[in-house]
Protein backbone atom coordinates (compact mmCIF):
# COMPACT_ATOMS: atom_id res chain seq x y z
CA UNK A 1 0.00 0.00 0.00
CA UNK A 2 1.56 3.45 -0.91
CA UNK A 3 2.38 5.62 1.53
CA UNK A 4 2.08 9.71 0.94
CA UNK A 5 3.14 12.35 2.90
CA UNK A 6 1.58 16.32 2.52
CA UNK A 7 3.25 19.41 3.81
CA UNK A 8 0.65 21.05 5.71
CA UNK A 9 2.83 24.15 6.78
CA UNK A 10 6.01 25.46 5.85
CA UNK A 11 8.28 28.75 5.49
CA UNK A 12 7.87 28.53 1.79
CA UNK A 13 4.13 29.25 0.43
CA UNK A 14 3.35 27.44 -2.72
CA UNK A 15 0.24 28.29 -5.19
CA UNK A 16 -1.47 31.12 -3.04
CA UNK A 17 -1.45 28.61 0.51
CA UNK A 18 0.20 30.18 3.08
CA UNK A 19 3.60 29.68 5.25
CA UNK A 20 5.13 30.13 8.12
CA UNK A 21 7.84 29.32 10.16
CA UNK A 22 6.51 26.22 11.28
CA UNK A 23 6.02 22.44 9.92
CA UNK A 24 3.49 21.03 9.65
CA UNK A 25 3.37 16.94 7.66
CA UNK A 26 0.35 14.87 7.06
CA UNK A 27 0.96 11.18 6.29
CA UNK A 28 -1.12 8.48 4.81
CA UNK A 29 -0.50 5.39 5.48
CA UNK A 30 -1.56 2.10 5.68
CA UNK A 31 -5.20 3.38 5.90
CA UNK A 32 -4.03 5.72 9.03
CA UNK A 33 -3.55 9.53 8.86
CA UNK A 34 -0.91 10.56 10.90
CA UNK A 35 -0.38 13.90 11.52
CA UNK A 36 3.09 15.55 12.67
CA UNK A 37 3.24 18.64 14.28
CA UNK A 38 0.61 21.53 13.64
CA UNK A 39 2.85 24.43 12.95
CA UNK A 40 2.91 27.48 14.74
CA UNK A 41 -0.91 29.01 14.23
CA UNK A 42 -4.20 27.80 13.40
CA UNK A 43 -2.92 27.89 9.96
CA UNK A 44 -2.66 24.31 9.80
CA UNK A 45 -6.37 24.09 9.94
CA UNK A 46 -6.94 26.38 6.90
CA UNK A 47 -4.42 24.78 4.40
CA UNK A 48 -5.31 21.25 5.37
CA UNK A 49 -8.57 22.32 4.10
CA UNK A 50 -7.39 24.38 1.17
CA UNK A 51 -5.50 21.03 -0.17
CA UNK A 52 -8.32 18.54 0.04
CA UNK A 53 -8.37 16.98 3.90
CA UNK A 54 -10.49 16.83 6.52
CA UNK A 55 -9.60 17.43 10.10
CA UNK A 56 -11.77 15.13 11.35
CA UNK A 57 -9.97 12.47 9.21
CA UNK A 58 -6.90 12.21 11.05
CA UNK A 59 -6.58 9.38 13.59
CA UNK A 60 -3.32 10.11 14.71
CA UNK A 61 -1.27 13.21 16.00
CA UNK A 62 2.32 13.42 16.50
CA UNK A 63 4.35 16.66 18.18
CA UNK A 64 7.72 16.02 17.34
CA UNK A 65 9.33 18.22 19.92
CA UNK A 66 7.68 20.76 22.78
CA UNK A 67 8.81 24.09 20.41
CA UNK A 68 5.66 26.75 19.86
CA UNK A 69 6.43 26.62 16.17
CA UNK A 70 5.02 23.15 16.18
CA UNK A 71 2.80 23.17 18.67
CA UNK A 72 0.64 26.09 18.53
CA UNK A 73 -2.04 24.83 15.92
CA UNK A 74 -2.76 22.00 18.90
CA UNK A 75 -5.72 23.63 20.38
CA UNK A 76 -7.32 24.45 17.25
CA UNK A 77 -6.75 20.54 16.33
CA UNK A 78 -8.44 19.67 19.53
CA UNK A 79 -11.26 22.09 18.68
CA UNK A 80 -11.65 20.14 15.40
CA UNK A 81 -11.22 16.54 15.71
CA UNK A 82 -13.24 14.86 18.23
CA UNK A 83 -11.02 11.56 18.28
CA UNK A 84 -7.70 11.60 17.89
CA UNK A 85 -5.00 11.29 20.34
CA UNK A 86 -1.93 13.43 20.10
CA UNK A 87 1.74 11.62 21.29
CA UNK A 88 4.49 13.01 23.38
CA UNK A 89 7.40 12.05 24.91
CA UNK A 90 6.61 11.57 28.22
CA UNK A 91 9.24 14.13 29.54
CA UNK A 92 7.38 16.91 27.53
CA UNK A 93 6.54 19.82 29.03
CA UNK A 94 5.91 23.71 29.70
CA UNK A 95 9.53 24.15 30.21
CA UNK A 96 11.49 25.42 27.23
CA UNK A 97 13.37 28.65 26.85
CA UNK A 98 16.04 30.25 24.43
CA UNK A 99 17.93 32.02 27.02
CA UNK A 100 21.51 34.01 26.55
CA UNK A 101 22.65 35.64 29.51
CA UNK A 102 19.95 37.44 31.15
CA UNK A 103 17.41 37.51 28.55
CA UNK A 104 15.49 34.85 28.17
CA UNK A 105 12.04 33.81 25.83
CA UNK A 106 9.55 31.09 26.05
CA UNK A 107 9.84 28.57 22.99
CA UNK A 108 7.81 26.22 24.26
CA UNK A 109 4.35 24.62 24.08
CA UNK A 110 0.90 26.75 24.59
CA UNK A 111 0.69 27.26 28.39
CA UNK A 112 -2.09 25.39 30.26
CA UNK A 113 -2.12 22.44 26.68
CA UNK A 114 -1.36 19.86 28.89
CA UNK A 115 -3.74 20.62 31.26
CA UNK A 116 -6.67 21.59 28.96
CA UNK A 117 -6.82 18.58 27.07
CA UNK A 118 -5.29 15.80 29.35
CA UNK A 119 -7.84 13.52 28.01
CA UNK A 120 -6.42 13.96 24.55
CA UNK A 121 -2.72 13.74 25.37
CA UNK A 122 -0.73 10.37 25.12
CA UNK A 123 2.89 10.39 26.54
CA UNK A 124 4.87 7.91 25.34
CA UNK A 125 8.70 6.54 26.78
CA UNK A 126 10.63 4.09 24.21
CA UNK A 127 10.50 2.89 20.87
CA UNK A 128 6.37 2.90 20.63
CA UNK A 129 4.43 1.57 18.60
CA UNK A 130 1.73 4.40 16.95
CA UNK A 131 -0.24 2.14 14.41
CA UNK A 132 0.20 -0.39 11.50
CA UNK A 133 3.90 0.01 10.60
CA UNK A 134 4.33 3.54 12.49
CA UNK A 135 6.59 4.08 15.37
CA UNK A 136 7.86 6.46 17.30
CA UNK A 137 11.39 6.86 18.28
CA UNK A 138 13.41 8.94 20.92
CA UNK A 139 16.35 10.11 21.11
CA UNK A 140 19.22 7.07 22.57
CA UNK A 141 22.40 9.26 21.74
CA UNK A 142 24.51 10.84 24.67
CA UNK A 143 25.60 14.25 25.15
CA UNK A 144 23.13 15.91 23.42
CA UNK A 145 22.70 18.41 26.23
CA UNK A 146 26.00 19.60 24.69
CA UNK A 147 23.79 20.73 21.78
CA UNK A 148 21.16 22.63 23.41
CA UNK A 149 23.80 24.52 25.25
CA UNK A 150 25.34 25.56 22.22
CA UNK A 151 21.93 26.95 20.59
CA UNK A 152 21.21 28.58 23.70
CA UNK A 153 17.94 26.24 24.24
CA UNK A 154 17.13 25.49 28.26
CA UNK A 155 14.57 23.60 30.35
CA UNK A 156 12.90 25.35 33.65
CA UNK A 157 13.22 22.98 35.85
CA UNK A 158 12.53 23.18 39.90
CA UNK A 159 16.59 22.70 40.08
CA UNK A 160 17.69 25.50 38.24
CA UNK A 161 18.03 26.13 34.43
CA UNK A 162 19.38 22.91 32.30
CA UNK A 163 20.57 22.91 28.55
CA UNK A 164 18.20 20.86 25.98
CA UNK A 165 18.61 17.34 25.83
CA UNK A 166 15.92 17.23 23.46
CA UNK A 167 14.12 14.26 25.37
CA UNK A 168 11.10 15.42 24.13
CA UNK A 169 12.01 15.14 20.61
CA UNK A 170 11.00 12.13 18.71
CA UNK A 171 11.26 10.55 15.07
CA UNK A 172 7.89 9.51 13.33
CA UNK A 173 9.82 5.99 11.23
CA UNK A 174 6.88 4.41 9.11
CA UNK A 175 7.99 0.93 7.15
CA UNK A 176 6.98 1.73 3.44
CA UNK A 177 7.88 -0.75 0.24
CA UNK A 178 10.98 1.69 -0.15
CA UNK A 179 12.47 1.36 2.89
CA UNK A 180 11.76 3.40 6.75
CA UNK A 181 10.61 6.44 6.36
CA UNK A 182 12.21 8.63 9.53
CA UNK A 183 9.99 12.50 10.03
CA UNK A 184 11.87 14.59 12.51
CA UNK A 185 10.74 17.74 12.39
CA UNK A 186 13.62 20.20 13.61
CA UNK A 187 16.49 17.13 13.77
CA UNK A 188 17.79 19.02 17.07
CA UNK A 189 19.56 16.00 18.05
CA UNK A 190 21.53 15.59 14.68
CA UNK A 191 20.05 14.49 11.64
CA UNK A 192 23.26 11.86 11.35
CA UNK A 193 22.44 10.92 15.15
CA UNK A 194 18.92 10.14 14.11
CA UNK A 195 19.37 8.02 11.55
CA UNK A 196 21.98 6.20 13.53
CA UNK A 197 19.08 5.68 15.99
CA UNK A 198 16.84 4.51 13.76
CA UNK A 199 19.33 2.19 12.34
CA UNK A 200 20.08 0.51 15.50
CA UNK A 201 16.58 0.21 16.22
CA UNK A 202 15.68 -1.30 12.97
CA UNK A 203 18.93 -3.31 12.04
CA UNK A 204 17.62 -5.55 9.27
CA UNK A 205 15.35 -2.56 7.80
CA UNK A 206 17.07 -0.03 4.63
CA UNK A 207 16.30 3.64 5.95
CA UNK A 208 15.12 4.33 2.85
CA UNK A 209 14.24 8.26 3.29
CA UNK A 210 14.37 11.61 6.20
CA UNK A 211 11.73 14.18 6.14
CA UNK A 212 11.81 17.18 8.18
CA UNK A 213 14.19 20.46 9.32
CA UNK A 214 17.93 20.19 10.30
CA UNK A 215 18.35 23.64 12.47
CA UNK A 216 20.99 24.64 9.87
CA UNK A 217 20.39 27.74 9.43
CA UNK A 218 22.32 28.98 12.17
CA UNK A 219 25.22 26.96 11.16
CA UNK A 220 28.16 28.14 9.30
CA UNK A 221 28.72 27.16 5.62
CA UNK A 222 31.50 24.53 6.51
CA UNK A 223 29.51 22.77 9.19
CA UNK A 224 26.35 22.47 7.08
CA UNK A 225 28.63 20.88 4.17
CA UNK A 226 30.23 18.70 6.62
CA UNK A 227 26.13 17.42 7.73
CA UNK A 228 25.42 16.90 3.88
CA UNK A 229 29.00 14.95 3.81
CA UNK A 230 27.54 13.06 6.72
CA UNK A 231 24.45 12.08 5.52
CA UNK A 232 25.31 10.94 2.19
CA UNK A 233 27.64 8.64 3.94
CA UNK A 234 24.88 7.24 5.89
CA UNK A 235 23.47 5.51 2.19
CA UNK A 236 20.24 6.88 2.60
CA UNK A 237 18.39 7.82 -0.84
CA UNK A 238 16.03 10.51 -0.22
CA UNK A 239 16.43 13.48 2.09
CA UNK A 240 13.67 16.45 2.05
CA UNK A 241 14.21 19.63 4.03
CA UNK A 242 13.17 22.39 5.11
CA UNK A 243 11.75 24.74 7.55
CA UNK A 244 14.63 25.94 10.19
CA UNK A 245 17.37 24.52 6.96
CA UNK A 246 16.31 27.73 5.26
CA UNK A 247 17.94 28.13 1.95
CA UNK A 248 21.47 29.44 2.45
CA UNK A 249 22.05 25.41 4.17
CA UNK A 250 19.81 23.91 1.74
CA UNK A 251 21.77 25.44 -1.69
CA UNK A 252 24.48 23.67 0.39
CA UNK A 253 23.45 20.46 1.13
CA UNK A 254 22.24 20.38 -2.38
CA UNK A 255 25.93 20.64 -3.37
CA UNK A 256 26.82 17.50 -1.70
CA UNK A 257 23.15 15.34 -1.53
CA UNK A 258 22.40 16.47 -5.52
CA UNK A 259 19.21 14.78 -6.66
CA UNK A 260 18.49 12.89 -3.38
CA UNK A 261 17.61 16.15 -1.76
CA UNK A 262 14.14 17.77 -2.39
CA UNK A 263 13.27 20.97 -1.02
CA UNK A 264 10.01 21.11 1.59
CA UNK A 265 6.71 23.22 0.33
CA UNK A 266 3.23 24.27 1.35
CA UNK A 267 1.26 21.56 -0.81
CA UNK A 268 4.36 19.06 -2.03
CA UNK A 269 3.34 15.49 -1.55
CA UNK A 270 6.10 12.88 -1.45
């Protein structure tokens, strides 16, 4: 059965539907709708109309990661579907902050979500199993606390302020005919380190494609060629990127990735 995947939201517009910064990724597959992340408005809602779904269709939400910019279309998904249960990891919470010296800025999730719609919420520790040949994946590699400190991304906690480890970032893998299918939506942990994950998870299975931003956009020219140098090295045959890539890293990685890499768009299916 084919699988399809829809960009709901992205920075890049495409045929009069709106962007933002934000992701946003429908999939379809085998007979579930699955979808990732709800970008960082009620936008969501509108284009998912504009290109031909329903709300009410999906069985299956996803946050990849406890950021506003993919969370913030969650209560107006709640408002709309009656049925579906979203999935975090289960150290998700109200707690994340870009913070450089003393200035500091709430990046997280909508205030009071968790609370609110409790009934609706699913937290989820390990490799899980969503559906039919869907998982979802956490982070297993060490240090990446390392990498939040470095992009300046904490966690409130009752000891004090902590860098990132990006616990509550996970990978959407669905098993297609091509190969596993990995949707991270912001890679924070690495986009090398999460295929590596999913490898190890999924020894006898070909990672057959990665979906989602790589936070490169911050990242100097030589690091981001370094990450497509990476990658390619990994074997894997399709890479599609976007969102917090932004186009300065993606003209890179196209250097290196060539026709393996496909840019994300309001509207592209894959």
């Amino acid at each position: 059965m084919q699988t399809r995947l829809t960009v709901i939201v992205d920075n890049i517009a495409k045929n009069g539907i709106k962007g933002e910064w934000g992701l946003s990724i429908l999939a379809e597959h085998r007979g579930n709708r699955i979808l990732v992340d709800t970008g960082a408005s009620d936008l969501f809602a509108d284009n998912m109309s504009k290109l031909g779904f329903d709300i009410n269709d999906v069985d299956y939400g996803v946050l990849s990661h406890a950021h506003y910019d993919h969370a913030n279309g969650m209560p107006a998904f709640f408002e709309r579907n009656s049925k579906a249960q979203f999935y975090l990891r289960e150290t998700t919470a109200e707690d994340c902050y870009f913070k450089k010296l003393i200035f500091r800025k709430n990046i997280g999730i909508p205030r009071h979500i968790i609370e609110n719609y409790r009934e609706r919420i699913t937290f989820v520790s390990g490799n899980y199993s969503l559906c039919d040949g869907a998982y979802l994946i956490p982070h297993t590699t060490n240090g990446l606390e390392k990498i939040g400190k470095r992009e300046m991304m904490y966690r409130r906690t009752t000891d004090g302020w902590r860098p990132d480890d990006f616990s509550h970032e996970q990978s959407l893998v669905l098993d297609t005919d091509k190969g596993l299918i990995i949707i991270n939506s912001c890679s924070h942990g690495g986009a090398v380190n999460i295929i590596n994950e999913v490898k190890k998870v999924f020894p006898d299975k070909h990672i057959y494609g990665l979906v989602g931003g790589f936070h490169l956009f911050n990242k100097s020219n030589e690091e981001v060629r370094r990450v497509g140098k990476e990658i390619k090295e990994t074997g894997i045959d399709y890479i599609c990127t976007g969102h917090c890539t932004k186009d300065r890293a993606y003209n890179i990685l196209k250097e290196e990735l060539g026709d393996r890499l496909d840019q994300l768009k309001v509207g592209l299916k894959i």
